[in-house]
C-alpha atoms as a PDB file:
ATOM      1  CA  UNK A   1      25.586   7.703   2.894  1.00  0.00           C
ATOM      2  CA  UNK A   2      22.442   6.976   4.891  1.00  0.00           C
ATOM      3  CA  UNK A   3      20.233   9.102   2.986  1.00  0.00           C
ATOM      4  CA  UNK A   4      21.359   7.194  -0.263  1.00  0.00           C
ATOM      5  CA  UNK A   5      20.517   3.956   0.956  1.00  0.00           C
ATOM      6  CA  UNK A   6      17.078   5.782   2.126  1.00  0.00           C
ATOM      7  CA  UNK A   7      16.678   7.052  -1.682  1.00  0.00           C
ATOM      8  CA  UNK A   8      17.222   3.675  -3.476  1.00  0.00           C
ATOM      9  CA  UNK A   9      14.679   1.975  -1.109  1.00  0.00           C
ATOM     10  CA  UNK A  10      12.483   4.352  -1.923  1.00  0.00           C
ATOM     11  CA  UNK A  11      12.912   3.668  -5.904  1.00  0.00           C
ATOM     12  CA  UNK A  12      12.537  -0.051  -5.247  1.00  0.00           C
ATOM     13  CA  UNK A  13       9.779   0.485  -3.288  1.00  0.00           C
ATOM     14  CA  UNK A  14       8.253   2.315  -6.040  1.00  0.00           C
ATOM     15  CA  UNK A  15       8.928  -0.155  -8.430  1.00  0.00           C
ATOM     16  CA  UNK A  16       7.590  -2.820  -6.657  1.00  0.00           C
ATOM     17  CA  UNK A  17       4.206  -0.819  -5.882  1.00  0.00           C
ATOM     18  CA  UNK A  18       3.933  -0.613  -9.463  1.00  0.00           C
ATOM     19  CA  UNK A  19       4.413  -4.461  -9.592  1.00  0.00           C
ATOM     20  CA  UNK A  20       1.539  -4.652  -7.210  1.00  0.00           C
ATOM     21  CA  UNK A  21      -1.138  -2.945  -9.269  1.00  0.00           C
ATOM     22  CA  UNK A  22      -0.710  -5.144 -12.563  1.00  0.00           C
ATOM     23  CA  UNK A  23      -0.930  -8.251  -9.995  1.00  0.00           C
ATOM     24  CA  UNK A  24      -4.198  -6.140  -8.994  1.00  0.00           C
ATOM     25  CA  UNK A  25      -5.263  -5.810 -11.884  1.00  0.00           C
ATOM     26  CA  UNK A  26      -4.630  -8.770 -13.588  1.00  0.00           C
ATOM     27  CA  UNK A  27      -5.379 -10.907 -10.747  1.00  0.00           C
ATOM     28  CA  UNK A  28      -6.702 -14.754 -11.099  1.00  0.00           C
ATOM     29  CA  UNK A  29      -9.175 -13.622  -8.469  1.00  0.00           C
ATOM     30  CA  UNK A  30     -10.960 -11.525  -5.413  1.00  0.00           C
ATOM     31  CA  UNK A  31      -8.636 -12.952  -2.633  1.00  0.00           C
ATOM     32  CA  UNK A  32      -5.324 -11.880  -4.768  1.00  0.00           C
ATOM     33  CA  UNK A  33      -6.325  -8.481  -5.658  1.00  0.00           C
ATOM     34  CA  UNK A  34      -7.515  -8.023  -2.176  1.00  0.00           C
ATOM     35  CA  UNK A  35      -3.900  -8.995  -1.298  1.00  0.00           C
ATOM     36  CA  UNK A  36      -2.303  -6.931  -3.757  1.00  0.00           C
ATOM     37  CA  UNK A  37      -4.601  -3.945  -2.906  1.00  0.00           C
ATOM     38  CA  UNK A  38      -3.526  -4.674   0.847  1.00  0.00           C
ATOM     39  CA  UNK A  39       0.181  -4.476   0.805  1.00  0.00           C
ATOM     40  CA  UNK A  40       0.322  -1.363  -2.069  1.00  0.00           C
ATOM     41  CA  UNK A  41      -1.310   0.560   1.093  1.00  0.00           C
ATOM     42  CA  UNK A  42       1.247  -1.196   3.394  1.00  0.00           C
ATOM     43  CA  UNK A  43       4.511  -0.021   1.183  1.00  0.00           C
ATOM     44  CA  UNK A  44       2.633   3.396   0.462  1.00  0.00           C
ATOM     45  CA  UNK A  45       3.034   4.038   4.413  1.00  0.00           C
ATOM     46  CA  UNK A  46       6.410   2.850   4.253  1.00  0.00           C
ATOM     47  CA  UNK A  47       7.302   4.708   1.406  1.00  0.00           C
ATOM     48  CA  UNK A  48       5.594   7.982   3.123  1.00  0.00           C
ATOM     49  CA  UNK A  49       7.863   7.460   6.345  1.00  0.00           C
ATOM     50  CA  UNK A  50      11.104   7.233   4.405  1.00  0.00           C
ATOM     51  CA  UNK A  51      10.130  10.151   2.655  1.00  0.00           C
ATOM     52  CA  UNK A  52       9.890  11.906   5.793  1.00  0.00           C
ATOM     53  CA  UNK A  53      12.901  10.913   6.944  1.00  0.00           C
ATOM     54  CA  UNK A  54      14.632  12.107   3.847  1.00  0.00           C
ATOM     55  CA  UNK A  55      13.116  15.163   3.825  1.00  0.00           C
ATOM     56  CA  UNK A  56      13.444  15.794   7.913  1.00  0.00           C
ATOM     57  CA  UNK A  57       9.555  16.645   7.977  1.00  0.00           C
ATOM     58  CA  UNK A  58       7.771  15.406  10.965  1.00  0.00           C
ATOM     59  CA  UNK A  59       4.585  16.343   9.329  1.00  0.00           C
ATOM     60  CA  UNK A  60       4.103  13.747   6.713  1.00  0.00           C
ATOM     61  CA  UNK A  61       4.254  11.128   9.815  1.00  0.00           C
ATOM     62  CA  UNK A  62       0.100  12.274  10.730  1.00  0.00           C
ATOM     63  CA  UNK A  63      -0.674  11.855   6.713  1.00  0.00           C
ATOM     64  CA  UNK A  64       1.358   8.435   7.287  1.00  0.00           C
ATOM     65  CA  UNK A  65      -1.358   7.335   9.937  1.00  0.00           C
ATOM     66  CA  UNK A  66      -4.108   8.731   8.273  1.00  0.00           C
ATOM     67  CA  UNK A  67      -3.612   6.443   4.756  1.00  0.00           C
ATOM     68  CA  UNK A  68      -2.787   3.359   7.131  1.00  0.00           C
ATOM     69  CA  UNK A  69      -6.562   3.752   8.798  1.00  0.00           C
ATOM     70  CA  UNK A  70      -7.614   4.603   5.144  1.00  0.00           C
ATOM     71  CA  UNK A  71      -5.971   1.589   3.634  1.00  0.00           C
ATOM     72  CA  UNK A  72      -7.542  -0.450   6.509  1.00  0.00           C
ATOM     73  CA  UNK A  73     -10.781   0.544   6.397  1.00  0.00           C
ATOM     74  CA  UNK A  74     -10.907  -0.095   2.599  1.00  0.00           C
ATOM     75  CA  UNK A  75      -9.763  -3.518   3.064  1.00  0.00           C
ATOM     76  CA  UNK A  76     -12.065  -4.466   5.496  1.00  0.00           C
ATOM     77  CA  UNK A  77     -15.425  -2.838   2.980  1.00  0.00           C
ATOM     78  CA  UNK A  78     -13.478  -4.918   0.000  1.00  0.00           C
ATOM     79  CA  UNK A  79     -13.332  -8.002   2.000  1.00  0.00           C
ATOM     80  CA  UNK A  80     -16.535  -7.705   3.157  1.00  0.00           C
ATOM     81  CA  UNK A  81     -17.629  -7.022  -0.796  1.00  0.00           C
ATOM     82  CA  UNK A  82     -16.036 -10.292  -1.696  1.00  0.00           C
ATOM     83  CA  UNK A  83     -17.702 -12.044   0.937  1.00  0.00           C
ATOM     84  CA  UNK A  84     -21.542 -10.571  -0.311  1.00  0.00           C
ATOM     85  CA  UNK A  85     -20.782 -11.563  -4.274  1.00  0.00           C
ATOM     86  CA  UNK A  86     -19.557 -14.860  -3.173  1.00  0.00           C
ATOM     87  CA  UNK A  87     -22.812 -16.082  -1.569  1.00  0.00           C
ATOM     88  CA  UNK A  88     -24.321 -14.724  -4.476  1.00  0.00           C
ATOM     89  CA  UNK A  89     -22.988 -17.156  -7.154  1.00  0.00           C
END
């Protein structure tokens, strides 16, 4: 019963990731693309650590904290991209 719950999250979850890269992409500006790029990383780890537990794999737990420093350290050089073309114009 548990794992079914576990498996529809994880097709929402999906779903709404997807919704996350047209607002990315379509975006009205910087900030909300930053935004949307932000929490498609956030899901992604949530979506890797329900996948895990599905699956009863410890391992995909160290790929889990290895795409959160990724996402975070892409934020921070996109933020800090924004931030250089905006004194620009």
């Amino acid at each position: 019963m548990i794992e079914k719950l576990f498996i529809i999250s994880t097709i929402l979850l999906a779903f709404t990731i997807i919704l996350c890269i047209i607002r990315a992409i379509k975006g009205p500006g910087a900030a909300n693309r930053l935004i949307a790029i932000n929490v498609i990383g956030t899901k992604t780890v949530v979506l890797i650590s329900i996948i895990s537990f599905i699956l009863k794999e410890t391992y995909f737990l160290d790929v889990v904290l290895v795409y959160a420093l990724i996402s975070f350290l892409a934020s921070i050089v996109i933020a800090e991209f924004i931030k250089e073309n905006r004194r620009k114009f």
